[in-house]
PDB file of N, CA and C in Angstrom:
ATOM      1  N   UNK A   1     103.749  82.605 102.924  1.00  0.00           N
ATOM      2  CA  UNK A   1     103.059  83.864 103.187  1.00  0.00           C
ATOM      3  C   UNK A   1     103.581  84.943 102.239  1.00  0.00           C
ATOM      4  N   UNK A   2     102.757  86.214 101.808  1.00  0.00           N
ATOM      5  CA  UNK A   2     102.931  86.719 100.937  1.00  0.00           C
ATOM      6  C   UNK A   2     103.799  87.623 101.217  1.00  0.00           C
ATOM      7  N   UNK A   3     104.597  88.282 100.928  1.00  0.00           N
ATOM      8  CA  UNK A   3     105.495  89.797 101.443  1.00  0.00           C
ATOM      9  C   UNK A   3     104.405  90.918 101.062  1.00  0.00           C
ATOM     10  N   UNK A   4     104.635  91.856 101.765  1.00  0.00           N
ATOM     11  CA  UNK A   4     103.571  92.775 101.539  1.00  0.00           C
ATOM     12  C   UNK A   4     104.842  94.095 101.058  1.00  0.00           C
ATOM     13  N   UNK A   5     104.372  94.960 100.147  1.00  0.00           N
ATOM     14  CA  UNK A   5     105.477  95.586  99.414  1.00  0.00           C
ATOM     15  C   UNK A   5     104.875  96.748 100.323  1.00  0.00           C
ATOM     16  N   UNK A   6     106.008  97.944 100.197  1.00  0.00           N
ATOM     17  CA  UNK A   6     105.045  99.260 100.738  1.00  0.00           C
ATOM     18  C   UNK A   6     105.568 100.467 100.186  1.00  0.00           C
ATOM     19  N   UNK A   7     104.877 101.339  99.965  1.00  0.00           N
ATOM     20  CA  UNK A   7     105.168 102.460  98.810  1.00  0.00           C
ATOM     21  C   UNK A   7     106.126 103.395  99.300  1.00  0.00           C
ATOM     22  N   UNK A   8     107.087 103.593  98.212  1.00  0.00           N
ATOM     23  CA  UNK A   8     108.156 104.255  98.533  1.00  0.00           C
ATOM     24  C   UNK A   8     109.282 103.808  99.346  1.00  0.00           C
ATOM     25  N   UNK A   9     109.340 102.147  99.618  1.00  0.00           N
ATOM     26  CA  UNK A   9     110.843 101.563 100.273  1.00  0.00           C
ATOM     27  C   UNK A   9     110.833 100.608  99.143  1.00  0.00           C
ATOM     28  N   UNK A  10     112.534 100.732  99.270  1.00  0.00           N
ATOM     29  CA  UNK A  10     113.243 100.170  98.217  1.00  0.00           C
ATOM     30  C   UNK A  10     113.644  98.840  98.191  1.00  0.00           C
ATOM     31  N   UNK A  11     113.496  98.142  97.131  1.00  0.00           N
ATOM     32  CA  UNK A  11     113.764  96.970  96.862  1.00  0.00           C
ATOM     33  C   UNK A  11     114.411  96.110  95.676  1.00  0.00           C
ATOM     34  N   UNK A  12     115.174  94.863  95.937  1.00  0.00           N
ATOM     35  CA  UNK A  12     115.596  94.113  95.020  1.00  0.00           C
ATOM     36  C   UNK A  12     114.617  93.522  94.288  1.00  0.00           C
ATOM     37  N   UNK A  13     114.478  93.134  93.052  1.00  0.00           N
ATOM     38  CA  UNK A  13     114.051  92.094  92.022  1.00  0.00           C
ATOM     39  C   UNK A  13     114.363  91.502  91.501  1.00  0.00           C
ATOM     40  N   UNK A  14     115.043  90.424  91.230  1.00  0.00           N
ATOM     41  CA  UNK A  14     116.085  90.038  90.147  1.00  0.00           C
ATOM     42  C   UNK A  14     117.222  91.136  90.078  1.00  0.00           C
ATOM     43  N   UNK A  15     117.404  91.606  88.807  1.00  0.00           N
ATOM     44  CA  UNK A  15     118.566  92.495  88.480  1.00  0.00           C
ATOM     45  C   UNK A  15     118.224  94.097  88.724  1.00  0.00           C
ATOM     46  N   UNK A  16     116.972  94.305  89.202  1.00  0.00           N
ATOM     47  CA  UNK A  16     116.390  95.471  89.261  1.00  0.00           C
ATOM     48  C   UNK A  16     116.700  95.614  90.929  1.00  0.00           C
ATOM     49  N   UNK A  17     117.334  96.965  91.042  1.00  0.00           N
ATOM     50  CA  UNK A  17     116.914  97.647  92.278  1.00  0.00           C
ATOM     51  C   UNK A  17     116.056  99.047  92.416  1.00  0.00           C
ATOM     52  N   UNK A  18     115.154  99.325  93.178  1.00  0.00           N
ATOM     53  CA  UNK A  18     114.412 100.657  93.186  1.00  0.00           C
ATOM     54  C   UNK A  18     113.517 100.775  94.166  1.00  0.00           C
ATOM     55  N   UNK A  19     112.357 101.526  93.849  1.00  0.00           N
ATOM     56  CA  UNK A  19     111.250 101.857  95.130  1.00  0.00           C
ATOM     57  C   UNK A  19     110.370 101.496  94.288  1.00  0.00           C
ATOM     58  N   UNK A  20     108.967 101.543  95.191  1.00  0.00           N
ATOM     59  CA  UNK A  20     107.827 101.100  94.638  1.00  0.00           C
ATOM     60  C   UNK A  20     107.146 103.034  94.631  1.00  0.00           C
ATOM     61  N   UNK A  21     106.360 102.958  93.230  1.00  0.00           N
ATOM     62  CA  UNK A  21     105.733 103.694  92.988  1.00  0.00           C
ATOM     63  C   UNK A  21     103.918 103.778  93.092  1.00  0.00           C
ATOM     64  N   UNK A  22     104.100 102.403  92.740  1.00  0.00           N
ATOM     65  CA  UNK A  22     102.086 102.168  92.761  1.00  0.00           C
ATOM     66  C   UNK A  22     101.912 100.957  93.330  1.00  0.00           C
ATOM     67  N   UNK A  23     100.604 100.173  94.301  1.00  0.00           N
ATOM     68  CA  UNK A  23     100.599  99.046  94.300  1.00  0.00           C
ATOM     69  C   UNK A  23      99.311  98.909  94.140  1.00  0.00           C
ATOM     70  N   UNK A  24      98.625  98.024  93.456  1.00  0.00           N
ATOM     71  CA  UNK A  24      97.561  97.669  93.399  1.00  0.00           C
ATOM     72  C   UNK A  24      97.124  95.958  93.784  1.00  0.00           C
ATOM     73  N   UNK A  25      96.596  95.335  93.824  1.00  0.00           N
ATOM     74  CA  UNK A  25      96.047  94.360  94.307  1.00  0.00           C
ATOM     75  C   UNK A  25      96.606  93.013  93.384  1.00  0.00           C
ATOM     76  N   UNK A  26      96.728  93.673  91.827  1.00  0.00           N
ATOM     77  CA  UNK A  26      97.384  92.523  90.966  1.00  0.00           C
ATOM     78  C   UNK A  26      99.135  92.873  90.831  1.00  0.00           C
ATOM     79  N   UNK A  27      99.483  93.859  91.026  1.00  0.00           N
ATOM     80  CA  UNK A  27     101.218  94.282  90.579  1.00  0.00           C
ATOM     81  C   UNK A  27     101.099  95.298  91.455  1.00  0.00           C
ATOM     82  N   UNK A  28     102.852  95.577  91.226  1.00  0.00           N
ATOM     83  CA  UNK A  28     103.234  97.410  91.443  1.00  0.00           C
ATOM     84  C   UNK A  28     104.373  97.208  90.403  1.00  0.00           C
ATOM     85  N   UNK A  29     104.840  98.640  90.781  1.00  0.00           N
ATOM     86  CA  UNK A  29     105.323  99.241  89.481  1.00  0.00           C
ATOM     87  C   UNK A  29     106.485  99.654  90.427  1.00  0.00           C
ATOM     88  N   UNK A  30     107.672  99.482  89.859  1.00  0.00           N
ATOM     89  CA  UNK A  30     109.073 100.216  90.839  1.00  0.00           C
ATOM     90  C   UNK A  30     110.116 100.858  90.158  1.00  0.00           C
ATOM     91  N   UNK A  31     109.830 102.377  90.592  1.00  0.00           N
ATOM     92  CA  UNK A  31     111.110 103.107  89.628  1.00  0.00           C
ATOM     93  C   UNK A  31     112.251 102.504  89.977  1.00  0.00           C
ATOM     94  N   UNK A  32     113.155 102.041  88.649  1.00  0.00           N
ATOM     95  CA  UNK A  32     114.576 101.475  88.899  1.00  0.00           C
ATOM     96  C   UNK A  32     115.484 102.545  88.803  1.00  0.00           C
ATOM     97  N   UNK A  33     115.047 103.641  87.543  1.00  0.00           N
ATOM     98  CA  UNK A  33     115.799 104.858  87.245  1.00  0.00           C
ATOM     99  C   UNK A  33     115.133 106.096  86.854  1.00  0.00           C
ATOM    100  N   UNK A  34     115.827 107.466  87.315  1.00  0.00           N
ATOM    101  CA  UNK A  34     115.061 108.486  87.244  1.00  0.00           C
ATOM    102  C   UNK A  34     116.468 109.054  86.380  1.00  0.00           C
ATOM    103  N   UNK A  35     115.668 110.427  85.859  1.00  0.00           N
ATOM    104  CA  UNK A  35     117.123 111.220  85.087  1.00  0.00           C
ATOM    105  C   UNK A  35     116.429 112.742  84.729  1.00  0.00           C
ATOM    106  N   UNK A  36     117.120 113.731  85.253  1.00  0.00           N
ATOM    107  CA  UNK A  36     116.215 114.995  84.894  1.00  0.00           C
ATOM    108  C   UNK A  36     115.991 115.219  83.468  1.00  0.00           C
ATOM    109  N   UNK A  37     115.476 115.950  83.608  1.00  0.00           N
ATOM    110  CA  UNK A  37     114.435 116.345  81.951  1.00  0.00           C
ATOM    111  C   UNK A  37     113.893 117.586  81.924  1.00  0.00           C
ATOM    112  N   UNK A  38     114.171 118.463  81.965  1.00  0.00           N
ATOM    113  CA  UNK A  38     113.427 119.694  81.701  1.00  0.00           C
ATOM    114  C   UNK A  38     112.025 119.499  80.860  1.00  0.00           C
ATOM    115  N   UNK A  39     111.664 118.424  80.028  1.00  0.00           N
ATOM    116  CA  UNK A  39     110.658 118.688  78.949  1.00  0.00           C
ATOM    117  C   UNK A  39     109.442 117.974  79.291  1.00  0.00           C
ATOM    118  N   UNK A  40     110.020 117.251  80.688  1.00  0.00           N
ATOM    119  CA  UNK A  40     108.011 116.775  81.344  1.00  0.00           C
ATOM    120  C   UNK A  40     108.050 117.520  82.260  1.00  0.00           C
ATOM    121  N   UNK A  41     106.938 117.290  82.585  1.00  0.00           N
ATOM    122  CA  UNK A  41     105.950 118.208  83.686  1.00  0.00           C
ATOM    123  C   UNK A  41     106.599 118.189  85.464  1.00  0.00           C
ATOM    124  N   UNK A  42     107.355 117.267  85.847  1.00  0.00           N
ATOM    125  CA  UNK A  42     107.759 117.270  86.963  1.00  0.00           C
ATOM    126  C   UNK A  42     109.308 117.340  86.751  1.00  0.00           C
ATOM    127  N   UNK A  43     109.905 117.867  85.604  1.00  0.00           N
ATOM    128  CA  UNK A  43     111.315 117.810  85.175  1.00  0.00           C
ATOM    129  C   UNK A  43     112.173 116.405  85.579  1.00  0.00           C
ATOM    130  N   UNK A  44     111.305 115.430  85.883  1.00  0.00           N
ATOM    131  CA  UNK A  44     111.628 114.195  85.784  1.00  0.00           C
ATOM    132  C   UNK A  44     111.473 112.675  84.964  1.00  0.00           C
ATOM    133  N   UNK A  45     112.337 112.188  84.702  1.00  0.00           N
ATOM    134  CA  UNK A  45     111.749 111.094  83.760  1.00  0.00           C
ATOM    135  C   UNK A  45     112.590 109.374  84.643  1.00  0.00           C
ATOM    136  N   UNK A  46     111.316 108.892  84.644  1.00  0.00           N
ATOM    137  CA  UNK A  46     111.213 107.594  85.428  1.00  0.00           C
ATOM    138  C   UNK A  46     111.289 106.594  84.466  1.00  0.00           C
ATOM    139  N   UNK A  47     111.746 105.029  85.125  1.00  0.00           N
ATOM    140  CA  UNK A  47     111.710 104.329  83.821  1.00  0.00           C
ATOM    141  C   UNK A  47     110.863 102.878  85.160  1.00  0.00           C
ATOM    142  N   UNK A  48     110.153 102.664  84.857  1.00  0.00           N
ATOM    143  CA  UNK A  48     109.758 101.808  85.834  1.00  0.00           C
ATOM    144  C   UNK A  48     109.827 100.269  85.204  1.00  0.00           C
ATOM    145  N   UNK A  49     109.563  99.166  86.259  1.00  0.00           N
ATOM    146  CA  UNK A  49     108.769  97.610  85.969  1.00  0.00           C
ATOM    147  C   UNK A  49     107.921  97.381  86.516  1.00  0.00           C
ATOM    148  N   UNK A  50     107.017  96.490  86.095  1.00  0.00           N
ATOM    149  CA  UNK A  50     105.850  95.917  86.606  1.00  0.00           C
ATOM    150  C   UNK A  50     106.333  94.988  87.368  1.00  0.00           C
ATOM    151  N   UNK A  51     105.634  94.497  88.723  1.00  0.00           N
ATOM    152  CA  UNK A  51     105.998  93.276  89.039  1.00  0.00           C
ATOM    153  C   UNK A  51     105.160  92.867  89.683  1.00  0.00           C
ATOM    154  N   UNK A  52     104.494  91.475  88.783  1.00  0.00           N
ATOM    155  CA  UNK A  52     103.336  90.805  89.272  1.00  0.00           C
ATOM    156  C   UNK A  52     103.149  90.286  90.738  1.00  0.00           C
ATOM    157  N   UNK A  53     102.004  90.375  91.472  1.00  0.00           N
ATOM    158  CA  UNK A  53     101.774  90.030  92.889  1.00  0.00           C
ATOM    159  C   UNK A  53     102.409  88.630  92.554  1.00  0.00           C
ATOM    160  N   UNK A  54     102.603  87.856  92.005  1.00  0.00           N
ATOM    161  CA  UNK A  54     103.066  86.398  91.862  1.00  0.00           C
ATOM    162  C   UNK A  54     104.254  86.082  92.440  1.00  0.00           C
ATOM    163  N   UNK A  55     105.673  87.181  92.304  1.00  0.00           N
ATOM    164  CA  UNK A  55     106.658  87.874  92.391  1.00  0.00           C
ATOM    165  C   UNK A  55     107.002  88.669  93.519  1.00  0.00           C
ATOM    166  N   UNK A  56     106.326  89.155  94.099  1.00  0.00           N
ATOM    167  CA  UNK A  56     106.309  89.770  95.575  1.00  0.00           C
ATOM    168  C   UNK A  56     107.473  89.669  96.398  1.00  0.00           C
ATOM    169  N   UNK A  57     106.802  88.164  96.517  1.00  0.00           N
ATOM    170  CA  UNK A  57     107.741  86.684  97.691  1.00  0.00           C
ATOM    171  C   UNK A  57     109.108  87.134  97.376  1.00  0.00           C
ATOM    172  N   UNK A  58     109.639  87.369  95.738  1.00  0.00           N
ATOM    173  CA  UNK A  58     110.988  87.177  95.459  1.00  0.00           C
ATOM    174  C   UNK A  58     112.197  88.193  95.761  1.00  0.00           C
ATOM    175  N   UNK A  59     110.972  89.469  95.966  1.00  0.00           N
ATOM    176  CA  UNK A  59     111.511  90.614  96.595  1.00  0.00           C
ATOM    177  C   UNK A  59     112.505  91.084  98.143  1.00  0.00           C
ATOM    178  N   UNK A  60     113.647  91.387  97.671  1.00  0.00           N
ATOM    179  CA  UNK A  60     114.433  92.012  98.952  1.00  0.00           C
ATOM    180  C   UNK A  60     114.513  92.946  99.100  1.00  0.00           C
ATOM    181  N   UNK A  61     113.820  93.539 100.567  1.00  0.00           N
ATOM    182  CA  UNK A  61     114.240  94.952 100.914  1.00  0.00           C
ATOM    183  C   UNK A  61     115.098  95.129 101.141  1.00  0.00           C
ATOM    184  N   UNK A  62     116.016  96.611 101.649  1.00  0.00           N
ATOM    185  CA  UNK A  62     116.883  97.349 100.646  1.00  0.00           C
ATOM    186  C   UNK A  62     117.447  98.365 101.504  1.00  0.00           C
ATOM    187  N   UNK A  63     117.573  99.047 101.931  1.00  0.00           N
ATOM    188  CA  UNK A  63     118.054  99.743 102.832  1.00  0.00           C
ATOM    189  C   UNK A  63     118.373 101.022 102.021  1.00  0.00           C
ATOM    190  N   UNK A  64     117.872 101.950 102.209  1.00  0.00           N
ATOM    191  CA  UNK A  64     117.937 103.427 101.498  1.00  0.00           C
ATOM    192  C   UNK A  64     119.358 103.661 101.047  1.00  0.00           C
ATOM    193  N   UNK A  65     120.192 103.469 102.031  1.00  0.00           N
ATOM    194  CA  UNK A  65     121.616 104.130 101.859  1.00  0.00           C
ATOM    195  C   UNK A  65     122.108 103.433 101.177  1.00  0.00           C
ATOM    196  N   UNK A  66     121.961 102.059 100.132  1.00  0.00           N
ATOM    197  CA  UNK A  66     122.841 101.614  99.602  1.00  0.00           C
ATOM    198  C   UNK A  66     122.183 101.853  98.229  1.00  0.00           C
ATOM    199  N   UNK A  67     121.004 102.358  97.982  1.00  0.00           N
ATOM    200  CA  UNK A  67     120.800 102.715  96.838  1.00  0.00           C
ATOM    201  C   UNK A  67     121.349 104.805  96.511  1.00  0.00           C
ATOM    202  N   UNK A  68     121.668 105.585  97.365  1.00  0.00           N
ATOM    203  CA  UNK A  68     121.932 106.486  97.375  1.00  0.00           C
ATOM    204  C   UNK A  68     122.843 106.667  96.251  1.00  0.00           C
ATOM    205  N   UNK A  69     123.390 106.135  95.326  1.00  0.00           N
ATOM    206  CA  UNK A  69     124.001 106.413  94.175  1.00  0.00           C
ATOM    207  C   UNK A  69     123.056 106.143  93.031  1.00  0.00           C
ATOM    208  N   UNK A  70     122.107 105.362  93.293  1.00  0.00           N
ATOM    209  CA  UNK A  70     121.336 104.658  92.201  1.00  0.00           C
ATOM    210  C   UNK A  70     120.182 106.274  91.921  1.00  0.00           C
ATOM    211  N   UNK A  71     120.169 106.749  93.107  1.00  0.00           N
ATOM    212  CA  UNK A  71     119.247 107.962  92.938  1.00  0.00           C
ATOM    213  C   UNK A  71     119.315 109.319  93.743  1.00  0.00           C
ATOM    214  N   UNK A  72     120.664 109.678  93.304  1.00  0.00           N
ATOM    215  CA  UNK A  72     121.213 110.904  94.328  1.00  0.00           C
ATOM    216  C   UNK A  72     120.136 111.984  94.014  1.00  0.00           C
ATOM    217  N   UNK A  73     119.200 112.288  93.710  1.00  0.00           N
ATOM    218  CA  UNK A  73     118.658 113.309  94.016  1.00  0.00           C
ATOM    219  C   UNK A  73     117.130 113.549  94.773  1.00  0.00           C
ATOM    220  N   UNK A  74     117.183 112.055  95.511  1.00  0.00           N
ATOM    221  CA  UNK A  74     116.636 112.123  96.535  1.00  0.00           C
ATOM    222  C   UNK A  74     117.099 112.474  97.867  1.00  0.00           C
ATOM    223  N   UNK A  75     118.630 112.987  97.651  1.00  0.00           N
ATOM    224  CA  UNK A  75     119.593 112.957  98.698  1.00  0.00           C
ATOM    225  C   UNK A  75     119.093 112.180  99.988  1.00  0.00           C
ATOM    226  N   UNK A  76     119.238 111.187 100.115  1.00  0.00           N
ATOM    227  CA  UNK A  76     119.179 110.093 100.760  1.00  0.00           C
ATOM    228  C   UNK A  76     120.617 110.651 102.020  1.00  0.00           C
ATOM    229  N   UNK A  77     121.650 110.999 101.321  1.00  0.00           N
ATOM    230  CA  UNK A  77     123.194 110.652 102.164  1.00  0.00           C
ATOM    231  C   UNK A  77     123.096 111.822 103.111  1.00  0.00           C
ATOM    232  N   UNK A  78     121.974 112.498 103.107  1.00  0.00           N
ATOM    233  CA  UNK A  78     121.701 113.957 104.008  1.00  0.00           C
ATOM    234  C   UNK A  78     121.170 113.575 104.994  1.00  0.00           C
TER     235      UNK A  78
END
């Protein structure tokens, strides 16, 4: 059975940990790392992966608080 991903909880991939940003029917996309930026439009810069619906299955969810270093300025530890 397939895992069903859901937007905005965090997950393992292989060597990648992060959240899901988009899902569509063939992939989603999961920010692994963010880093401020004054020079885009949301003073943020994301670095995402694709990860094919094929791939899903291989996915471990994640528990917010242990990524809280991976992305302190979601202040998660609040």
């Amino acid at each position: 059975m397939e895992q069903k991903v859901k937007l905005f909880h965090f997950y393992r991939h292989k060597s990648d940990l992060g959240y899901i940003a988009f899902i569509c029917k063939d992939y989603c996309t999961m920010v692994v790392r963010e880093e401020e930026d004054k020079e885009t439009i949301n003073g943020v810069r994301q670095t995402k992966v694709i990860i094919n619906r094929s791939e899903w299955n291989f996915m471990e969810s994640v528990k917010k608080e242990e990524v809280a270093d991976v992305f302190p300025h979601l202040k998660i530890k609040e």
